[in-house]
C-alpha atoms as a PDB file:
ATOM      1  CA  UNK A   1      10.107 186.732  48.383  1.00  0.00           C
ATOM      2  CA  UNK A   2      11.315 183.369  49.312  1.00  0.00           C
ATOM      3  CA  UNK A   3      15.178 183.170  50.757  1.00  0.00           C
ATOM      4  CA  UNK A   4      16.825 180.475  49.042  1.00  0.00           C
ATOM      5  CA  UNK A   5      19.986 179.025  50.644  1.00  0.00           C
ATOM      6  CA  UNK A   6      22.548 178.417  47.638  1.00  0.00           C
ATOM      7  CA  UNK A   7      25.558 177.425  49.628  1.00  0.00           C
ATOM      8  CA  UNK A   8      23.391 174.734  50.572  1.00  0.00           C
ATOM      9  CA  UNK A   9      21.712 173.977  47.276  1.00  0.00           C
ATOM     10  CA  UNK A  10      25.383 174.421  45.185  1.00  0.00           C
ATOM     11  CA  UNK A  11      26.637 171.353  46.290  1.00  0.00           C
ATOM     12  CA  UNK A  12      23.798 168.883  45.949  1.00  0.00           C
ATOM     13  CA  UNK A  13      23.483 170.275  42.407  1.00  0.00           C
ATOM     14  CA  UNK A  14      26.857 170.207  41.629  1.00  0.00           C
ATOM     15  CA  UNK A  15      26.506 166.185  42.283  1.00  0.00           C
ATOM     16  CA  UNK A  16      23.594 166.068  40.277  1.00  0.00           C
ATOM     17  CA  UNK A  17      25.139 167.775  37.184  1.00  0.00           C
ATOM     18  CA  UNK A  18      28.258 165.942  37.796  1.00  0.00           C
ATOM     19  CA  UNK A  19      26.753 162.363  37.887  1.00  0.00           C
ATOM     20  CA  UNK A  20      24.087 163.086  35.025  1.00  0.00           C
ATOM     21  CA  UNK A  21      27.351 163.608  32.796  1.00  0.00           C
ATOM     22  CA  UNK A  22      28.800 160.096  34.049  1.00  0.00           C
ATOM     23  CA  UNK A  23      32.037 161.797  35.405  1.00  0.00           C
ATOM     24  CA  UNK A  24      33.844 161.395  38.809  1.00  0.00           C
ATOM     25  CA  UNK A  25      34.804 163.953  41.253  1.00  0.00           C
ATOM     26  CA  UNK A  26      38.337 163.137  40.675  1.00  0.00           C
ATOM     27  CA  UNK A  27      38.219 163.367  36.871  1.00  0.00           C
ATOM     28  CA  UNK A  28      36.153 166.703  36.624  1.00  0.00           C
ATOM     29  CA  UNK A  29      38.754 168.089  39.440  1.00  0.00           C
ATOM     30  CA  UNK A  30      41.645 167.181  37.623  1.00  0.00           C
ATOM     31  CA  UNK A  31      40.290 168.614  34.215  1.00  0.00           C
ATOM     32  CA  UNK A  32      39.301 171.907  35.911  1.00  0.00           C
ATOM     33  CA  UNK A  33      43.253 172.283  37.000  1.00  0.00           C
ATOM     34  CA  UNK A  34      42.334 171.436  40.546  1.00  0.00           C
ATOM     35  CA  UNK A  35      43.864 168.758  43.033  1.00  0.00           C
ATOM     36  CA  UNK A  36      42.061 165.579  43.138  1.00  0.00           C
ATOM     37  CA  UNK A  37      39.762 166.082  45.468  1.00  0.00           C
ATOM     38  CA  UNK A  38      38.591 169.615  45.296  1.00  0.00           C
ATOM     39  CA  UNK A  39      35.117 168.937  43.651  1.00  0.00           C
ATOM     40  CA  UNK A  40      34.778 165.645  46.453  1.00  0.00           C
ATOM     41  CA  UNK A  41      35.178 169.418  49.275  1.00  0.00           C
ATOM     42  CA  UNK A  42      32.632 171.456  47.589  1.00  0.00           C
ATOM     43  CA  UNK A  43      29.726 167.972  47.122  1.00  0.00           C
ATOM     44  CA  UNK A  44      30.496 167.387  50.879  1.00  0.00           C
ATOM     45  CA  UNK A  45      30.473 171.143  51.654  1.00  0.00           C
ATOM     46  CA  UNK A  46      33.939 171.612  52.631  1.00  0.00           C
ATOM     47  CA  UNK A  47      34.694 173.945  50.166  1.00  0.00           C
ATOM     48  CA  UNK A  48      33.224 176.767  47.557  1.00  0.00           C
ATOM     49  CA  UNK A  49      34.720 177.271  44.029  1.00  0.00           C
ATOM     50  CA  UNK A  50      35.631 181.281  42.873  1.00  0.00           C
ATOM     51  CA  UNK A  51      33.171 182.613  40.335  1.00  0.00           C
ATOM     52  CA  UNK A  52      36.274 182.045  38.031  1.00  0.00           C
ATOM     53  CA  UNK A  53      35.819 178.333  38.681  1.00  0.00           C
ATOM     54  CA  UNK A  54      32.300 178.038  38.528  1.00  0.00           C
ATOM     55  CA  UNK A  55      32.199 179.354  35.200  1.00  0.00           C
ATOM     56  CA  UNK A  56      34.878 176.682  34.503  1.00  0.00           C
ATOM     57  CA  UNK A  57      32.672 173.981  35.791  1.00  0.00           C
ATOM     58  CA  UNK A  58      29.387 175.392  34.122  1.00  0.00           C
ATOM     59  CA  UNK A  59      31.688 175.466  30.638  1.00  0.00           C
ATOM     60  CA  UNK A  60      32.902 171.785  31.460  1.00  0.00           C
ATOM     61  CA  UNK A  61      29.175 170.320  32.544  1.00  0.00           C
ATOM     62  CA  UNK A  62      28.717 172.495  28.721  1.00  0.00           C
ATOM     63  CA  UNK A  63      25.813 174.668  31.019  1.00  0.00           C
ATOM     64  CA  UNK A  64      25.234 178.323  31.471  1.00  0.00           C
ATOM     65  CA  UNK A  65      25.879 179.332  34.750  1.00  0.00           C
ATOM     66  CA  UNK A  66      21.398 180.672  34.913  1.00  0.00           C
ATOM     67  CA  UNK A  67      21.150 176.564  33.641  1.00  0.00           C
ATOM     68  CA  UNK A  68      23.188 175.363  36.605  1.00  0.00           C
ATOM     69  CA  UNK A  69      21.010 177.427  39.137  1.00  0.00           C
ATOM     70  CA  UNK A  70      17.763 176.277  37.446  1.00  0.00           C
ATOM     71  CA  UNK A  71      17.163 173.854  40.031  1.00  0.00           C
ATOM     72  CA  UNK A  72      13.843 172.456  38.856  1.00  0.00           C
ATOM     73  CA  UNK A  73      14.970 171.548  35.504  1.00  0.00           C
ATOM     74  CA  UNK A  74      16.784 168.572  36.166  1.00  0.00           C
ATOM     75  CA  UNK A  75      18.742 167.471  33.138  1.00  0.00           C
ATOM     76  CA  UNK A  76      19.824 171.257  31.522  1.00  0.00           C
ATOM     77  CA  UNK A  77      22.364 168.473  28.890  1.00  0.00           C
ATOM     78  CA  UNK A  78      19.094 166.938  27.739  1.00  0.00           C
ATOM     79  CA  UNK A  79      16.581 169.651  27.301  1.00  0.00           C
ATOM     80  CA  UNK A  80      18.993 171.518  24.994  1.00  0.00           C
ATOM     81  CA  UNK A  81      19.482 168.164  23.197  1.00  0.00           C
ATOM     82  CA  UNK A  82      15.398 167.380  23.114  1.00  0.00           C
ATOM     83  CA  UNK A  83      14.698 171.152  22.283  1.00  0.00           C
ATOM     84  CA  UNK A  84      17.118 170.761  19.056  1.00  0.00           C
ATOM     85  CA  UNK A  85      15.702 167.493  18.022  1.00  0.00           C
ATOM     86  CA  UNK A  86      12.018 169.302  18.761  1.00  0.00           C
ATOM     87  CA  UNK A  87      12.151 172.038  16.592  1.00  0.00           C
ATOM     88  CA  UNK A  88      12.685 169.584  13.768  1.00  0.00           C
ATOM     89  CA  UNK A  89       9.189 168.142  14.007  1.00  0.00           C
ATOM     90  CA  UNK A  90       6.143 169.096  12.134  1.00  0.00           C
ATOM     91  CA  UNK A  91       3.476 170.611  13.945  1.00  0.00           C
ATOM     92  CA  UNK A  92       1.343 167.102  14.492  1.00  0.00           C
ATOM     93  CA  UNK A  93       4.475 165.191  15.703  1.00  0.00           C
ATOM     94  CA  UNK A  94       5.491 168.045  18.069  1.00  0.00           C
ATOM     95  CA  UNK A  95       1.804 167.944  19.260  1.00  0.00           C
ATOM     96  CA  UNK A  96       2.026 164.593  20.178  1.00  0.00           C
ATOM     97  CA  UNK A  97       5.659 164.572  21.679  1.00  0.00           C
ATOM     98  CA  UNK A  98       3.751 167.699  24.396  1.00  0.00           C
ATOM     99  CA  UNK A  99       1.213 165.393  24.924  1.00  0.00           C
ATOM    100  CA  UNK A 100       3.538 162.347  25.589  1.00  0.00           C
ATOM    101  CA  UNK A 101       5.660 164.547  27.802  1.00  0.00           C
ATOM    102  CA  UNK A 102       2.430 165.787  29.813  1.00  0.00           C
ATOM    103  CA  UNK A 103       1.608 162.653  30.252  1.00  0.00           C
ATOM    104  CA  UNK A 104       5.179 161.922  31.617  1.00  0.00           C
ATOM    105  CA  UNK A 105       5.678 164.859  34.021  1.00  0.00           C
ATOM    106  CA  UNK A 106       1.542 164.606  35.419  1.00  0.00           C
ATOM    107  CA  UNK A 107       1.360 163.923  39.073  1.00  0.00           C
ATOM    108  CA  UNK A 108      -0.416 161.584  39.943  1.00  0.00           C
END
């Protein structure tokens, strides 16, 4: 089994989540209850946030906390948004949105 370092990983992906909602450090600190720049000491690795706290950051970011540590999905907002809007297709357009997203996501 491979050893995966999340004290490292936490804060890049804290940035990530952070940023892909369009909020500052300052402004997610300050609605969390924190000081201004306690979310700016966890990104740079300064600081870690009580399991209290990071369940207050996954329910801000409006994550789970298994969504937050899902590091190869990306965008966890969006998929739950695209996965809504999916299951309202018909079988043929859903067909064709999988291929178009294939398409998308194929290395090349």
């Amino acid at each position: 089994m491979e050893y995966i370092d999340y004290f490292k990983l936490f804060p890049a992906r804290l940035a990530e989540l952070r940023t892909e909602k369009g909020v500052s450090a300052r402004d997610m600190s300050l609605s969390l209850g924190q000081s201004n720049g306690y979310i700016n000491k966890i990104e740079n690795g300064h600081a870690f946030p009580s399991f209290e706290v990071f369940i207050y950051i996954c329910e801000y970011l409006k994550i789970t906390p298994q969504e937050f540590f899902d590091f190869d999905k990306k965008s966890p907002t969006y998929a739950k948004q695209i996965l809504k809007e999916f299951g309202r297709l018909t079988p043929t357009q859903a067909e064709h949105v999988l291929e178009i997203v294939k398409d998308l996501t194929e290395k090349k």
